[in-house]
PDB file of N, CA and C in Angstrom:
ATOM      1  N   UNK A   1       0.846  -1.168   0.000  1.00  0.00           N
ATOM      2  CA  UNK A   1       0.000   0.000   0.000  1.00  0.00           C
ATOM      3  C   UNK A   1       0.897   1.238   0.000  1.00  0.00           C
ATOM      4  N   UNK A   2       0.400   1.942  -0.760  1.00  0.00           N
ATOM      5  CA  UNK A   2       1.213   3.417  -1.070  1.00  0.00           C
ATOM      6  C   UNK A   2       0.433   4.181  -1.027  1.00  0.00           C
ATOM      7  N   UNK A   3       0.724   5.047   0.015  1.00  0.00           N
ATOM      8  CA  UNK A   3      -0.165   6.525   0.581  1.00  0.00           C
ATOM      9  C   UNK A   3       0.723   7.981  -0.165  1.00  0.00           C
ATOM     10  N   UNK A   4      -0.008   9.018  -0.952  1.00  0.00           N
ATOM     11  CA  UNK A   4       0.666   9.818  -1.372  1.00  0.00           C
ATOM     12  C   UNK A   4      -0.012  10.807  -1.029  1.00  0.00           C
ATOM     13  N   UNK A   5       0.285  12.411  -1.053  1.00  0.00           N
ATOM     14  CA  UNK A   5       0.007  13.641  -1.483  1.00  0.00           C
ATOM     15  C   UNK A   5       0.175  14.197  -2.448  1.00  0.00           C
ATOM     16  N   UNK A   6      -0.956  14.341  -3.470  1.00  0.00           N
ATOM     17  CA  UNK A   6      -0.216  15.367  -3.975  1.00  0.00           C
ATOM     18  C   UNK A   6      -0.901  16.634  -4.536  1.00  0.00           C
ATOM     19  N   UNK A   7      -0.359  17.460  -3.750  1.00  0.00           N
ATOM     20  CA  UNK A   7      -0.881  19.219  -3.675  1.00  0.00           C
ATOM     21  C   UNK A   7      -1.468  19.464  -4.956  1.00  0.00           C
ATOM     22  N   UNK A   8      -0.609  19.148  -6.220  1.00  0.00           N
ATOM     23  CA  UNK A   8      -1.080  19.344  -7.273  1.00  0.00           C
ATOM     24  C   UNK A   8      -2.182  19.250  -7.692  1.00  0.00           C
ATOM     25  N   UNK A   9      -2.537  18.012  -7.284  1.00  0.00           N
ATOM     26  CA  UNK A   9      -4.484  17.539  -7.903  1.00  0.00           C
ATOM     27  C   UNK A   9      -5.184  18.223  -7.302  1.00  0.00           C
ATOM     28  N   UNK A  10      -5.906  19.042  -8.249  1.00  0.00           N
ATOM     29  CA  UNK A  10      -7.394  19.655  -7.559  1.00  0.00           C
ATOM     30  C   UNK A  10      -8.632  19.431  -8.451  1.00  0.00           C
ATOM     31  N   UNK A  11      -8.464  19.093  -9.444  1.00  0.00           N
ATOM     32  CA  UNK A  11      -9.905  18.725  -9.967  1.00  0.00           C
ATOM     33  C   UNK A  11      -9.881  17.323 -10.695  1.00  0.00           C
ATOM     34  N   UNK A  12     -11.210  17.647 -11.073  1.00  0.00           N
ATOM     35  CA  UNK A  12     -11.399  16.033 -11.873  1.00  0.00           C
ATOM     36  C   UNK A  12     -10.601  15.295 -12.979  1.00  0.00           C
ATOM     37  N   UNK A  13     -10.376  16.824 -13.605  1.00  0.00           N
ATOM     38  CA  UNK A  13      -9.248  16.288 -14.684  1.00  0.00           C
ATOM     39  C   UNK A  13      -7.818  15.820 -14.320  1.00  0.00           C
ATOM     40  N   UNK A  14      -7.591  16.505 -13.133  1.00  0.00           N
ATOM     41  CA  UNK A  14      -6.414  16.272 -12.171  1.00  0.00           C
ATOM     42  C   UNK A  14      -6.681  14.044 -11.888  1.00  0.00           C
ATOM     43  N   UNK A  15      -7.633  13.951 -11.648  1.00  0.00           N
ATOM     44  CA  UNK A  15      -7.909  12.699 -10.764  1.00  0.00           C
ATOM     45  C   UNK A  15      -7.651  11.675 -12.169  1.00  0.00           C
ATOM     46  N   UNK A  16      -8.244  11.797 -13.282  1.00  0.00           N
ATOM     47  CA  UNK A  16      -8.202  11.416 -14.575  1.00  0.00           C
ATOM     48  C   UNK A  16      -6.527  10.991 -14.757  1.00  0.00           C
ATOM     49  N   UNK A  17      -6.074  12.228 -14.716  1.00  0.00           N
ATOM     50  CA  UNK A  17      -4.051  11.751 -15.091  1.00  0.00           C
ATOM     51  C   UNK A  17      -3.375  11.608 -14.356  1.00  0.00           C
ATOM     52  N   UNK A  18      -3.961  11.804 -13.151  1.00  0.00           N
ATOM     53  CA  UNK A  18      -3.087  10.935 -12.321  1.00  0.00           C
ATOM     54  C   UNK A  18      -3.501   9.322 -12.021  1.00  0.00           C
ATOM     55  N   UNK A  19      -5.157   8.777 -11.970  1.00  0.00           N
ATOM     56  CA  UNK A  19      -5.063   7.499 -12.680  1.00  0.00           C
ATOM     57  C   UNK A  19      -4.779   7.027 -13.611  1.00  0.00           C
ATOM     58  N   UNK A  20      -4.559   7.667 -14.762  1.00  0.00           N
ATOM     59  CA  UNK A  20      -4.017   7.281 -16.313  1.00  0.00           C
ATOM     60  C   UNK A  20      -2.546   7.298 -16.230  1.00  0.00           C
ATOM     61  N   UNK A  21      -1.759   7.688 -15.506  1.00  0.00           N
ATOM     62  CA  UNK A  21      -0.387   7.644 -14.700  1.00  0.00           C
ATOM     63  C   UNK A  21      -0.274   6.134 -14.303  1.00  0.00           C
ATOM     64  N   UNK A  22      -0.939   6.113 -12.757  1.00  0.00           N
ATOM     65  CA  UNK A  22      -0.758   5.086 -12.022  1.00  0.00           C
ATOM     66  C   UNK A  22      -0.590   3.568 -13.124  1.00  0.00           C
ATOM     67  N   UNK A  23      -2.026   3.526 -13.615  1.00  0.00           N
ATOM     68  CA  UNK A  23      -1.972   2.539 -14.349  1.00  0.00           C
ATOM     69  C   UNK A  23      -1.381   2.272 -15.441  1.00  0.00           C
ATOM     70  N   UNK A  24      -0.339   3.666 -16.218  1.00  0.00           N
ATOM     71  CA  UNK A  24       0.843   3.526 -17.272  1.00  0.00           C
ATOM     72  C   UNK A  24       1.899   2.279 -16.441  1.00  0.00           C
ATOM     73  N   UNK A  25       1.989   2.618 -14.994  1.00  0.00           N
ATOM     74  CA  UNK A  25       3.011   2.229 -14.297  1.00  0.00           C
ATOM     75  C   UNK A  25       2.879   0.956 -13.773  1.00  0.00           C
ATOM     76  N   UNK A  26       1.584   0.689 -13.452  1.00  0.00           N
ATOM     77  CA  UNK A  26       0.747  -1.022 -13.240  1.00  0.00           C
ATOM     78  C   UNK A  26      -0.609  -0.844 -13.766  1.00  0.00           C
ATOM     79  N   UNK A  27      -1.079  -1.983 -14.317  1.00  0.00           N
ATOM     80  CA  UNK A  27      -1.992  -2.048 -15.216  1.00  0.00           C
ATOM     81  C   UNK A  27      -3.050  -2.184 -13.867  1.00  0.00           C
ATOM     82  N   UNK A  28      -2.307  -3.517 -13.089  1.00  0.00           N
ATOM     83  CA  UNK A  28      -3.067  -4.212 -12.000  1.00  0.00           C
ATOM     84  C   UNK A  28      -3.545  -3.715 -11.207  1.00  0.00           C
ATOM     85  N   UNK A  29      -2.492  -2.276 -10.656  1.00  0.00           N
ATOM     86  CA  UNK A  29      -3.062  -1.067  -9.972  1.00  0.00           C
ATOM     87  C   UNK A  29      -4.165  -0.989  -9.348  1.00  0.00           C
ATOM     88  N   UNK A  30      -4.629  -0.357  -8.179  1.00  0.00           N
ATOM     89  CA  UNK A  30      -6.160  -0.010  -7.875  1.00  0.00           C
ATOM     90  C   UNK A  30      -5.613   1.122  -7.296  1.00  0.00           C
ATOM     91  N   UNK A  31      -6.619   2.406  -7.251  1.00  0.00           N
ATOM     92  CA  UNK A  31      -6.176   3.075  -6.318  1.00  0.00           C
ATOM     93  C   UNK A  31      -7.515   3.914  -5.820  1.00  0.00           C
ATOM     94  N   UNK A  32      -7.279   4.920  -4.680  1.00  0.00           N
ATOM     95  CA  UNK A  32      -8.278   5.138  -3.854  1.00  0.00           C
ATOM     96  C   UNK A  32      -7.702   7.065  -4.314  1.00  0.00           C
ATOM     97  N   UNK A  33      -8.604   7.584  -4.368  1.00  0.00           N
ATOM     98  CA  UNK A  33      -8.647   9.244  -4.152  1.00  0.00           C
ATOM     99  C   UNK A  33      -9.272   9.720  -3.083  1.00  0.00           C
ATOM    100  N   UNK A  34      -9.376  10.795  -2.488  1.00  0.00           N
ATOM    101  CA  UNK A  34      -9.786  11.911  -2.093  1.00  0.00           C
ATOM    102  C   UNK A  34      -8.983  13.532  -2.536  1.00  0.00           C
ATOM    103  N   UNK A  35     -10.058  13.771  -3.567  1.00  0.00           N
ATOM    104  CA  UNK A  35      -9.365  14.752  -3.748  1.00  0.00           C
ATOM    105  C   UNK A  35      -9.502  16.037  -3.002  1.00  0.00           C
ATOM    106  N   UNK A  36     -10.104  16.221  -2.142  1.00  0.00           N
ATOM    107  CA  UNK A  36      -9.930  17.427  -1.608  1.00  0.00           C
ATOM    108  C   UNK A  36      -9.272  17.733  -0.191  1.00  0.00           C
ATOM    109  N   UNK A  37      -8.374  16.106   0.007  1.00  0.00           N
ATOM    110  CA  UNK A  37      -7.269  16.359   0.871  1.00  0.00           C
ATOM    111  C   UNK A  37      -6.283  16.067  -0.022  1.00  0.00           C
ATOM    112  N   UNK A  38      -6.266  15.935  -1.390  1.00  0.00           N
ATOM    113  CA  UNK A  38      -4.893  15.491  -2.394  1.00  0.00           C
ATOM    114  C   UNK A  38      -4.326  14.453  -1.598  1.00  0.00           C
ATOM    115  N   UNK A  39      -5.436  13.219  -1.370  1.00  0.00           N
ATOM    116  CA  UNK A  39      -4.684  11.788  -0.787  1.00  0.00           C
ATOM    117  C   UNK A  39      -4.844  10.750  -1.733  1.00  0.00           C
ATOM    118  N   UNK A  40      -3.920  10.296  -2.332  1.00  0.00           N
ATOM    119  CA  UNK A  40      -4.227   8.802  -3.467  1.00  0.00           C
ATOM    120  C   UNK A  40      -3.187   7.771  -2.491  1.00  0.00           C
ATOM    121  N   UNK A  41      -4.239   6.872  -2.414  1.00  0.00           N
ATOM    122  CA  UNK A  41      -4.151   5.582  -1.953  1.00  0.00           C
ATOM    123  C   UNK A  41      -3.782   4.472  -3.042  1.00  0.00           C
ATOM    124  N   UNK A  42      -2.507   3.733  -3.133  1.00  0.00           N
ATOM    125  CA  UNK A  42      -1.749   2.957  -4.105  1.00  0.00           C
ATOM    126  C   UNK A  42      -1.992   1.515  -4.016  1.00  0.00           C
ATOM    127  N   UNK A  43      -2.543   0.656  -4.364  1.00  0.00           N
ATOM    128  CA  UNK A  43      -2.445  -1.095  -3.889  1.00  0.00           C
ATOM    129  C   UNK A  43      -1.418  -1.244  -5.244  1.00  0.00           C
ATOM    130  N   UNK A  44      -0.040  -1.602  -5.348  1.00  0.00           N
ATOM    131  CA  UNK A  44       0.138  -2.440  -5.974  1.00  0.00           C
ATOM    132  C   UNK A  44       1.548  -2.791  -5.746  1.00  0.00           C
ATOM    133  N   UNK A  45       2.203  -3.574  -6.187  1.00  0.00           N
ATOM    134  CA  UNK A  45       3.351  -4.627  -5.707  1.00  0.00           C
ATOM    135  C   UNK A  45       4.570  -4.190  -6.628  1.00  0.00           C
ATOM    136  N   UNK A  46       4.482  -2.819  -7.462  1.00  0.00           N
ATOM    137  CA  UNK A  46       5.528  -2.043  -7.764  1.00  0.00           C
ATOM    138  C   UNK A  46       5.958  -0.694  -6.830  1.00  0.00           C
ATOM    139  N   UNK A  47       7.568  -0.881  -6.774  1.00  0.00           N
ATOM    140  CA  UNK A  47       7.937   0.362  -6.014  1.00  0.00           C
ATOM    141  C   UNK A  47       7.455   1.310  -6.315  1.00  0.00           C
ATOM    142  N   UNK A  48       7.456   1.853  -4.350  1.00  0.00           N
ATOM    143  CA  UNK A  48       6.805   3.679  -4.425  1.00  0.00           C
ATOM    144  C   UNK A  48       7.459   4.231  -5.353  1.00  0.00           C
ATOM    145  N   UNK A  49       8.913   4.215  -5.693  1.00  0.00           N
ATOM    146  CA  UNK A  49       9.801   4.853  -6.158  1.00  0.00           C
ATOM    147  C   UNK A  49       9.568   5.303  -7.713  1.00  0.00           C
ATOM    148  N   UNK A  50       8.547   4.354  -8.431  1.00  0.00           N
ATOM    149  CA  UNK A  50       8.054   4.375  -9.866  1.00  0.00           C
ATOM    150  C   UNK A  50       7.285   5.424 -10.002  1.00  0.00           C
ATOM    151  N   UNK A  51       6.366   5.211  -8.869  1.00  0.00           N
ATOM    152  CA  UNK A  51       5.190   5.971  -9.185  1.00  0.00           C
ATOM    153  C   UNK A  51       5.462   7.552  -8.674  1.00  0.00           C
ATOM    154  N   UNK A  52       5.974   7.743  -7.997  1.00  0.00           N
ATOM    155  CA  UNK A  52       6.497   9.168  -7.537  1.00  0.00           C
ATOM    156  C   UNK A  52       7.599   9.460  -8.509  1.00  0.00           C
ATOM    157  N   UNK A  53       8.430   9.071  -9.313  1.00  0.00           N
ATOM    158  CA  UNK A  53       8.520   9.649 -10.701  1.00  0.00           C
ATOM    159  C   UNK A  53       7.956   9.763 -11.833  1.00  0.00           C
ATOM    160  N   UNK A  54       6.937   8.832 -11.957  1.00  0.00           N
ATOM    161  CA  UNK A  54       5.813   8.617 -13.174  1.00  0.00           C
ATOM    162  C   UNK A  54       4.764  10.463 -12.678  1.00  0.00           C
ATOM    163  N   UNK A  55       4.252  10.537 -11.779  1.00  0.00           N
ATOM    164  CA  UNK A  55       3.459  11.349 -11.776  1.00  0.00           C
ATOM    165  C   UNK A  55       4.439  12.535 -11.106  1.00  0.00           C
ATOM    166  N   UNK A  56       5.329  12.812 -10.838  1.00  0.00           N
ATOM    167  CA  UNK A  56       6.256  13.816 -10.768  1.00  0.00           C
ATOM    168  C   UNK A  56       6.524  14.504 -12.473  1.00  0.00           C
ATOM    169  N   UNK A  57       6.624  13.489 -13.469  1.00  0.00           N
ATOM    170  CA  UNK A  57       6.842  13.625 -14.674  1.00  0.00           C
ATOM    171  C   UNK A  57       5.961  14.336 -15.323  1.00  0.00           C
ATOM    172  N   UNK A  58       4.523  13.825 -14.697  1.00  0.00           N
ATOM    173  CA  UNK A  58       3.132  14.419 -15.441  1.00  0.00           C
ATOM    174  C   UNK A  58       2.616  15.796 -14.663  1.00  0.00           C
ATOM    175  N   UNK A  59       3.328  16.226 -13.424  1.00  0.00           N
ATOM    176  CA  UNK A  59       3.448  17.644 -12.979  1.00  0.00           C
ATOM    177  C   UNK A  59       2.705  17.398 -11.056  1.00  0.00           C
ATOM    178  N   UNK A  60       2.537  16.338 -10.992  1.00  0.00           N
ATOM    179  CA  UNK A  60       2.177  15.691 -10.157  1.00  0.00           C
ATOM    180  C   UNK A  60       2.865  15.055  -8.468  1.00  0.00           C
ATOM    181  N   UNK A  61       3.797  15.576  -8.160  1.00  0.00           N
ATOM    182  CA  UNK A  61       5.104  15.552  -7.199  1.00  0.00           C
ATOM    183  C   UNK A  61       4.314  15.467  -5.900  1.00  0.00           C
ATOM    184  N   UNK A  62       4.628  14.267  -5.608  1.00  0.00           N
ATOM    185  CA  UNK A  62       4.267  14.196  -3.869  1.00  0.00           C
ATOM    186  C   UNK A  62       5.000  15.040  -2.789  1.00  0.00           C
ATOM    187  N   UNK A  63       4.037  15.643  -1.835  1.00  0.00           N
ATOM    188  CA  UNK A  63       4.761  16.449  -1.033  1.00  0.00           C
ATOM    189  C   UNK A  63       5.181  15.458   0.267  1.00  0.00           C
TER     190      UNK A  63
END
């Protein structure tokens, strides 16, 4: 499980690429939002380390 922030996301379209992210990075992926604490919740069995450069890339940087 991978717990993130990220400040960046604030709207829907925000929630859109950053799941279209996640799942570039695992297909298998699931993940959980709340966006109006910018919390995405990660299930999957690839390093944090992927995904906090995958969506760092797309403007998306965990705080």
């Amino acid at each position: 499980m991978i717990e993130l922030t990220l400040p960046t996301m604030t709207c829907g379209h925000c929630v859109r690429s950053v799941t279209e992210t996640v799942q570039r990075v695992d297909a298998a992926a699931t993940l959980k939002i709340d966006l109006p604490t910018h919390h995405v919740v990660i299930d999957s069995q690839q390093p944090t380390d992927r995904f906090v450069a995958a969506l760092t890339e797309e403007g998306y940087a965990p705080a």
